[in-house]
Protein backbone atom coordinates (compact mmCIF):
# COMPACT_ATOMS: atom_id res chain seq x y z
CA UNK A 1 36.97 -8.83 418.84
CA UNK A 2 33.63 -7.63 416.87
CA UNK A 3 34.45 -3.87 417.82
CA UNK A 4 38.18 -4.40 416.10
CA UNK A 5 36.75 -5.61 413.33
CA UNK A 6 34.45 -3.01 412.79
CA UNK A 7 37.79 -0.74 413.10
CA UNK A 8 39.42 -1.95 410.04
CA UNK A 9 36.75 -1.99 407.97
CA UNK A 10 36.15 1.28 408.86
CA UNK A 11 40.02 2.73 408.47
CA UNK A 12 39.81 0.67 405.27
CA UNK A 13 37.22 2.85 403.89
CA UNK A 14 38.43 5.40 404.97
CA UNK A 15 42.29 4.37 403.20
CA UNK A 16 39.82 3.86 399.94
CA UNK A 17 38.14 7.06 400.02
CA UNK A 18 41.66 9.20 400.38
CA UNK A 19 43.00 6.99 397.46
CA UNK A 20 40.07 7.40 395.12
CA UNK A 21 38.70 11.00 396.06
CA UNK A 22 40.82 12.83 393.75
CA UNK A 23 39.73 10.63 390.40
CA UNK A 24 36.18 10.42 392.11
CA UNK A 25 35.80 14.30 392.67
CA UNK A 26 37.37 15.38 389.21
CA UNK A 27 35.19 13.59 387.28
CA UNK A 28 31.85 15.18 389.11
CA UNK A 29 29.69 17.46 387.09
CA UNK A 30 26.46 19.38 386.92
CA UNK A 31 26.35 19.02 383.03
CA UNK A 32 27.61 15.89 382.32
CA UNK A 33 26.19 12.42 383.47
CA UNK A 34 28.27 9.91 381.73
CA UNK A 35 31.29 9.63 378.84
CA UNK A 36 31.23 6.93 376.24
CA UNK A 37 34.50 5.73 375.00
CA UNK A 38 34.76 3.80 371.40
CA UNK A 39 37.11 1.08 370.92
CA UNK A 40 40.62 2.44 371.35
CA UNK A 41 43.30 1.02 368.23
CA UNK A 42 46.17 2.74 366.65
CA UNK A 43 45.17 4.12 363.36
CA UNK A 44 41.85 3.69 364.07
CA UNK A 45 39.12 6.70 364.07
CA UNK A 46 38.02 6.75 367.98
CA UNK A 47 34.29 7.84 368.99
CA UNK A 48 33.79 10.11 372.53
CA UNK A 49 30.51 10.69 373.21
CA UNK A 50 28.88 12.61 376.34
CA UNK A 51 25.68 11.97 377.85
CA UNK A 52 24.35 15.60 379.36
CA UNK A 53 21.65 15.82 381.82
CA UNK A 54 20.08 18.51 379.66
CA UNK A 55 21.35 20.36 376.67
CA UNK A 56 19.57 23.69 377.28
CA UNK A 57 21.66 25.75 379.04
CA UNK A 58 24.46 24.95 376.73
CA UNK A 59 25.79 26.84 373.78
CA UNK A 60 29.00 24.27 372.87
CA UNK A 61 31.22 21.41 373.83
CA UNK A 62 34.86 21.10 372.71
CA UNK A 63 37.00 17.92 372.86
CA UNK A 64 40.38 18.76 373.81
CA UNK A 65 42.73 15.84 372.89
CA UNK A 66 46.55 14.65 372.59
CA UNK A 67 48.26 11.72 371.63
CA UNK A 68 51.01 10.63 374.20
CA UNK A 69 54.39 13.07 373.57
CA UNK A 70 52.25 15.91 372.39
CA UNK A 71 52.62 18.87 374.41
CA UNK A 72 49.85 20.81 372.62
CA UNK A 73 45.60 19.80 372.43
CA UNK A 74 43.70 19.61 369.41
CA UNK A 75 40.58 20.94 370.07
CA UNK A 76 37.47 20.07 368.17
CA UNK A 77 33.80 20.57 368.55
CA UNK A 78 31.32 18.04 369.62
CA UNK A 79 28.31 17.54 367.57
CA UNK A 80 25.40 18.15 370.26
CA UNK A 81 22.23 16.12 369.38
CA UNK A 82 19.06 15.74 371.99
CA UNK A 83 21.19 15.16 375.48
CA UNK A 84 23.91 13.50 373.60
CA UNK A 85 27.61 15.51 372.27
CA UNK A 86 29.81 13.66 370.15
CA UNK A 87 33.30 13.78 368.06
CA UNK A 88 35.71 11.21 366.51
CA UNK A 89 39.21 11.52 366.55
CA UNK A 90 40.55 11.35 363.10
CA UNK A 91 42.55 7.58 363.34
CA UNK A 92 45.39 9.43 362.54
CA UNK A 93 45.56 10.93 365.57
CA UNK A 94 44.96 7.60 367.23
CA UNK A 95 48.41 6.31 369.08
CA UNK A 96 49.25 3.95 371.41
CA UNK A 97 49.67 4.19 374.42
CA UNK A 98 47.03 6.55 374.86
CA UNK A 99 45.53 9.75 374.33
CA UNK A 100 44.27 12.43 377.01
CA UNK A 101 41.24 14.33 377.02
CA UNK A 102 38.92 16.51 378.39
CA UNK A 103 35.42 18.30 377.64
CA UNK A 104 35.09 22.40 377.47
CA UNK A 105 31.51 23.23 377.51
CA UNK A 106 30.56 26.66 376.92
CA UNK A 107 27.09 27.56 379.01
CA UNK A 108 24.54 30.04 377.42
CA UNK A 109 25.41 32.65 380.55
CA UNK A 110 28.73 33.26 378.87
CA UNK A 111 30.51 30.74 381.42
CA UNK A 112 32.68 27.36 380.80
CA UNK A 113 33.23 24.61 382.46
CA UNK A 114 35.88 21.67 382.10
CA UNK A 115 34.95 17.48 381.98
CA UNK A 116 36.56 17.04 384.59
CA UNK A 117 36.85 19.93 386.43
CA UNK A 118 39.57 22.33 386.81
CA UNK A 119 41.30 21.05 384.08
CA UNK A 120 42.48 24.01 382.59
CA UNK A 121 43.70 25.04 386.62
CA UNK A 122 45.96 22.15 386.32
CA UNK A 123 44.34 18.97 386.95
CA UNK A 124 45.06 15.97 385.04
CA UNK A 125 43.16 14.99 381.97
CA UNK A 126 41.49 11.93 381.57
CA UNK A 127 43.53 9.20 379.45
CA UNK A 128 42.18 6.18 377.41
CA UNK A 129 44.24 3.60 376.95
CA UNK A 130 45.23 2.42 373.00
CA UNK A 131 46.06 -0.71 371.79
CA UNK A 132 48.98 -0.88 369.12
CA UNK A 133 48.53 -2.87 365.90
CA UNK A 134 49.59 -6.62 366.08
CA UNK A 135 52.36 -7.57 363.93
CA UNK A 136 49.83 -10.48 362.19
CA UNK A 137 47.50 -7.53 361.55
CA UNK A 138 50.57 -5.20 360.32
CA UNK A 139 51.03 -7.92 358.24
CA UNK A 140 47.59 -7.95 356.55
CA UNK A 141 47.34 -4.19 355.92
């Protein structure tokens, strides 16, 4: 009874793991550690900021972004200082139900590389998720 189990928490692992690999392995990079993600409301200017495991060997970073229904990204450069690149998105540009993104970062060897990876190859930008206005707060502006 142990050994069985010790099956299904195994196969349930491994169920997990074929779920989550794809988000899991797009997300994994060399240059980036960790993206910061301001409080997302319509209308509101929205703050992105990535935490880089050194800023050396790079020359630029570039926010891509879109509001949902926008076939086209607005690209815009990240302000890069210590380990630390930043941007806000104009509030303007700020609509629910959310807005994708990803990071371009242009390496001092002439090279770039997308946050997450492959991006530009196809894969599927990250999204955060926007909160609309409430009507009591329509009502107030």
């Amino acid at each position: 009874m142990k050994n069985l189990y010790n099956h299904r928490i195994i196969i349930s692992i491994f169920i997990l793991l074929f779920i989550f690999s794809p988000e899991l392995s797009a997300q994994i990079s060399s240059i980036i550690s960790v993206v910061h993600i301001g409080d997302a409301k319509e209308k509101l200017p929205l703050s992105i900021s990535a935490e880089l495991f050194s800023a050396e060997s790079i020359t630029g970073i570039f926010a891509a972004h879109r509001s949902f229904g926008q076939t086209e990204f607005t690209r815009g450069e990240m302000l890069i200082a210590g380990n630390t690149a930043s941007i806000t998105i104009p509030g303007n540009e700020v609509q629910p139900p959310f807005i994708e993104y990803y990071l371009i970062i242009n390496m001092k060897d002439g090279s770039s590389q997308t946050y997450p990876l492959s991006v530009e190859q196809g894969a599927v930008p990250l999204q955060i998720p926007v909160s609309g206005v409430s009507e009591k707060d329509k009502e107030i502006v």
